[in-house]
N, C-alpha and C. Protein backbone atom coordinates (compact mmCIF):
# COMPACT_ATOMS: atom_id res chain seq x y z
N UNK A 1 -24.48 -34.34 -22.81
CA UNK A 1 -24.18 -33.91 -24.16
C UNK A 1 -22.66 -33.78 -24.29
N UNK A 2 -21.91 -34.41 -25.34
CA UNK A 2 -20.57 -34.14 -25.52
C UNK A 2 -20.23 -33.28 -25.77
N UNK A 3 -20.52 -31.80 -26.26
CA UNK A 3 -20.26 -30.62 -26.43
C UNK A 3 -20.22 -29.63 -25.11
N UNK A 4 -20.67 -30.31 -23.83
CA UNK A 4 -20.90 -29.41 -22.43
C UNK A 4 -19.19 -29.27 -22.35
N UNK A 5 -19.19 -28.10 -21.59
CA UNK A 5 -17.98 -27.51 -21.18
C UNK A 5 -18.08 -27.72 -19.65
N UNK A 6 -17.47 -28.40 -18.69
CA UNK A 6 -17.40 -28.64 -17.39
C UNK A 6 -17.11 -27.39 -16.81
N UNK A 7 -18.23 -26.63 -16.12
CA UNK A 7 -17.90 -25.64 -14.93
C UNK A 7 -18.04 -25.87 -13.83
N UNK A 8 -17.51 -24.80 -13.01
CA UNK A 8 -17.57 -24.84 -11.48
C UNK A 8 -17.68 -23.68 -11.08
N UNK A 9 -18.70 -23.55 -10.25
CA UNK A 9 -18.36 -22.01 -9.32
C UNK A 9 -17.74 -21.84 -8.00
N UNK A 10 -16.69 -20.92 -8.23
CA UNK A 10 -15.98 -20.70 -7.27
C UNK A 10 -16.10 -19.83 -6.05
N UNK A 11 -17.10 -19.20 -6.00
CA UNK A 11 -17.66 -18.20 -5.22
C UNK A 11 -18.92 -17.42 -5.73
N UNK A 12 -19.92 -17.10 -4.66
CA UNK A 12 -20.74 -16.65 -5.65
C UNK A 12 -21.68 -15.56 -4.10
N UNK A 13 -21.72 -14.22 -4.54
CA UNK A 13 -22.95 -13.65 -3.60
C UNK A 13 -23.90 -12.89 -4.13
N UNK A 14 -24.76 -12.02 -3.56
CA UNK A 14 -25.93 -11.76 -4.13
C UNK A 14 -25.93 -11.12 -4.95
N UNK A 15 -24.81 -10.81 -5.94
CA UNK A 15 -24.74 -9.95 -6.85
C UNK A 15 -23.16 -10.66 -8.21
N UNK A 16 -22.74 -11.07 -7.97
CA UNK A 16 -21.63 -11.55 -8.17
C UNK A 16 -21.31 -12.88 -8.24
N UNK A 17 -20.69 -13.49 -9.70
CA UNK A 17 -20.05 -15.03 -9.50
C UNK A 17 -19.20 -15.23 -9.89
N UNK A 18 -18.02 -16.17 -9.32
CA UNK A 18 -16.90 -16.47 -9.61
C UNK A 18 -16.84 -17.69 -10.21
N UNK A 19 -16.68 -18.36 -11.15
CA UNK A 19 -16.22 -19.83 -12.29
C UNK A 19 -15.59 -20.01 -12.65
N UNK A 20 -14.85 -21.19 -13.04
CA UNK A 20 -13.72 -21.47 -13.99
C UNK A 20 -15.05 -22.58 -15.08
N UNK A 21 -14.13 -22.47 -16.10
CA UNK A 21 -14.06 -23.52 -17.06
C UNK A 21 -13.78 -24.01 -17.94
N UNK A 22 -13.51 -25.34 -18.01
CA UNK A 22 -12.54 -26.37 -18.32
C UNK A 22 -12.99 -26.30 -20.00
N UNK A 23 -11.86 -25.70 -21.04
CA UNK A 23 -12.01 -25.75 -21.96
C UNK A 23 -11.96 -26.75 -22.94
N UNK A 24 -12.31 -27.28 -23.97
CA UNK A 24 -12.15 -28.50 -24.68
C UNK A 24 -10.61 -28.67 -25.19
N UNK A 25 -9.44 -27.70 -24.94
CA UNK A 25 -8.39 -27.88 -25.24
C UNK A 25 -7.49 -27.77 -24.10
N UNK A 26 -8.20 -28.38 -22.85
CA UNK A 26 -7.90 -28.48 -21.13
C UNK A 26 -7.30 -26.97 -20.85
N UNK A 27 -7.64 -25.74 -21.39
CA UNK A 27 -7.04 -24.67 -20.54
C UNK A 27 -8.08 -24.81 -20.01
N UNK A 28 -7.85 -24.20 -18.78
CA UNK A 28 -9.31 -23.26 -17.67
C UNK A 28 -8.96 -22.10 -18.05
N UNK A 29 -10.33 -21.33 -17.72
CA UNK A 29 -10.76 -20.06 -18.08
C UNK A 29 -11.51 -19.49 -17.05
N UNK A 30 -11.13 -18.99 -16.20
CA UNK A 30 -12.09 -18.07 -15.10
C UNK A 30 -12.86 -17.21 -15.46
N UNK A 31 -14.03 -16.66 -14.94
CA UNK A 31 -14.86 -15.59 -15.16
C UNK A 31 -15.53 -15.05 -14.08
N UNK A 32 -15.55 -13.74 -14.25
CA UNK A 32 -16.10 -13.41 -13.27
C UNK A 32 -17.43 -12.34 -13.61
N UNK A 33 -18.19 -13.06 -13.25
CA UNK A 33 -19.59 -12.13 -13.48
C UNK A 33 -20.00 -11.28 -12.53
N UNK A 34 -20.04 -9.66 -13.52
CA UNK A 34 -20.45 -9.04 -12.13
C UNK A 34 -21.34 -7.94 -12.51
N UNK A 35 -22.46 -8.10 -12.32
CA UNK A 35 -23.78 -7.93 -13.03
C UNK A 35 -23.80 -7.95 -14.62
N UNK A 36 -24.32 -6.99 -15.11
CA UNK A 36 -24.49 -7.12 -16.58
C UNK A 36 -23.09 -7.44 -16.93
N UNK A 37 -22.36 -7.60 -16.83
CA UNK A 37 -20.84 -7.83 -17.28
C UNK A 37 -20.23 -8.90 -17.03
N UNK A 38 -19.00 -9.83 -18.04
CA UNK A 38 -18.33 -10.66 -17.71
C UNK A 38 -17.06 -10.96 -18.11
N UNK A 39 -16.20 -11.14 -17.13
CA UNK A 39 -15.03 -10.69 -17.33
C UNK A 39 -14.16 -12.18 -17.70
N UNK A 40 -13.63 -12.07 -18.45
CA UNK A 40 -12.72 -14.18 -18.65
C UNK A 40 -11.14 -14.07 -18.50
N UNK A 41 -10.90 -14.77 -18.01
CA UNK A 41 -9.26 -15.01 -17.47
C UNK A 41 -8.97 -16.29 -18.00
N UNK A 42 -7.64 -16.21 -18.78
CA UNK A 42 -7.00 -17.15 -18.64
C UNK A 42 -5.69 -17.46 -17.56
N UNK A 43 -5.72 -18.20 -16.80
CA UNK A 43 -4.45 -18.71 -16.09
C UNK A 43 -3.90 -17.74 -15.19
N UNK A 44 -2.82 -17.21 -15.81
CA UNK A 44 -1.93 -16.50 -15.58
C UNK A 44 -2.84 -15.19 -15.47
N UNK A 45 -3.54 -14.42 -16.11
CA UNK A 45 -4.27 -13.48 -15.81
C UNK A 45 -4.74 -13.31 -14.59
N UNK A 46 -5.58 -14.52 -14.07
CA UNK A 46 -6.81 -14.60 -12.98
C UNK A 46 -5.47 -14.74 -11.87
N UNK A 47 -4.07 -15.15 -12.01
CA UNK A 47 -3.17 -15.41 -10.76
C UNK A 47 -2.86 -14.01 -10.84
N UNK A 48 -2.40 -13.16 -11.80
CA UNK A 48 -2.30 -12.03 -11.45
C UNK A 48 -3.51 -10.90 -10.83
N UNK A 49 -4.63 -11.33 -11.24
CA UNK A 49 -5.57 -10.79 -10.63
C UNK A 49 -6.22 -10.80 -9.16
N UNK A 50 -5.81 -11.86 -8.97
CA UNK A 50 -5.74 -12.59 -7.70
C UNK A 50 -5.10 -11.61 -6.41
N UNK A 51 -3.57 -11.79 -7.22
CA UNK A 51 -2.77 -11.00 -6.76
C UNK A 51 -2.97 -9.69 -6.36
N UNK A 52 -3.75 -8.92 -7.75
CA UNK A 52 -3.64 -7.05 -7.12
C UNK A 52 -4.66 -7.10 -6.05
N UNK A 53 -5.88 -8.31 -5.90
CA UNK A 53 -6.65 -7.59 -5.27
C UNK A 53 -6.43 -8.03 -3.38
N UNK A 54 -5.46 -9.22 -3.43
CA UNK A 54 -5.26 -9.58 -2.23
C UNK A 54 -4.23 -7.95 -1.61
N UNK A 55 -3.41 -7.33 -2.51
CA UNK A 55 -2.35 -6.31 -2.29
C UNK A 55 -3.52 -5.46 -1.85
N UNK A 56 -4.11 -5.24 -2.64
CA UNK A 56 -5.65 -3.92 -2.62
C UNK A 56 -5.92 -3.81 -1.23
N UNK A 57 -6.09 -4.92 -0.85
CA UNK A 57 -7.23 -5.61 0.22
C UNK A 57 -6.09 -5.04 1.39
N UNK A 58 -5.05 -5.44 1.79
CA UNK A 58 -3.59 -5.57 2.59
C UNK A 58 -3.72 -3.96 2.95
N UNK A 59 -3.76 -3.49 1.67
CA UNK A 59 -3.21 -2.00 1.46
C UNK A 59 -4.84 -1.18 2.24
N UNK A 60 -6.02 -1.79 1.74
CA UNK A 60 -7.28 -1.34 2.76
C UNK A 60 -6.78 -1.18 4.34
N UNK A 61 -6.15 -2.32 4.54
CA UNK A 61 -6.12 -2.92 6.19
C UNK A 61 -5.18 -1.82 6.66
N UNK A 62 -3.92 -1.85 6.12
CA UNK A 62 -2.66 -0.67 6.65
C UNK A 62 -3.25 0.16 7.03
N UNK A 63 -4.37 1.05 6.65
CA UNK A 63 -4.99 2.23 6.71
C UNK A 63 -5.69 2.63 8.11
């Protein structure tokens, strides 16, 4: 169908999924589903998001 929006999942576990997808005006849009909820990123968002949680994660380990 020419109206499909091309996704991909980027990670996914028993509770939780990670996607991008390719919008009809070529941005990507990440999302992240995490149960009843879904969260959408554009770009720059999902790199900054990226970001706090790799720091998060770093900042777990120091401990």
């Amino acid at each position: 169908m020419a109206d499909d929006i091309p996704t991909d999942t980027l990670a996914e576990t028993s509770n939780y999924v990670a996607w991008v997808s390719q919008e009809p005006d070529g941005e990507m849009v990440y999302h992240l589903e995490l149960g009843a909820m879904t969260l959408h990123f554009f770009k720059e968002e999902w790199d900054e998001l990226v970001s706090l949680v790799k720091q998060a994660d770093k900042a777990i380990d120091a401990r």
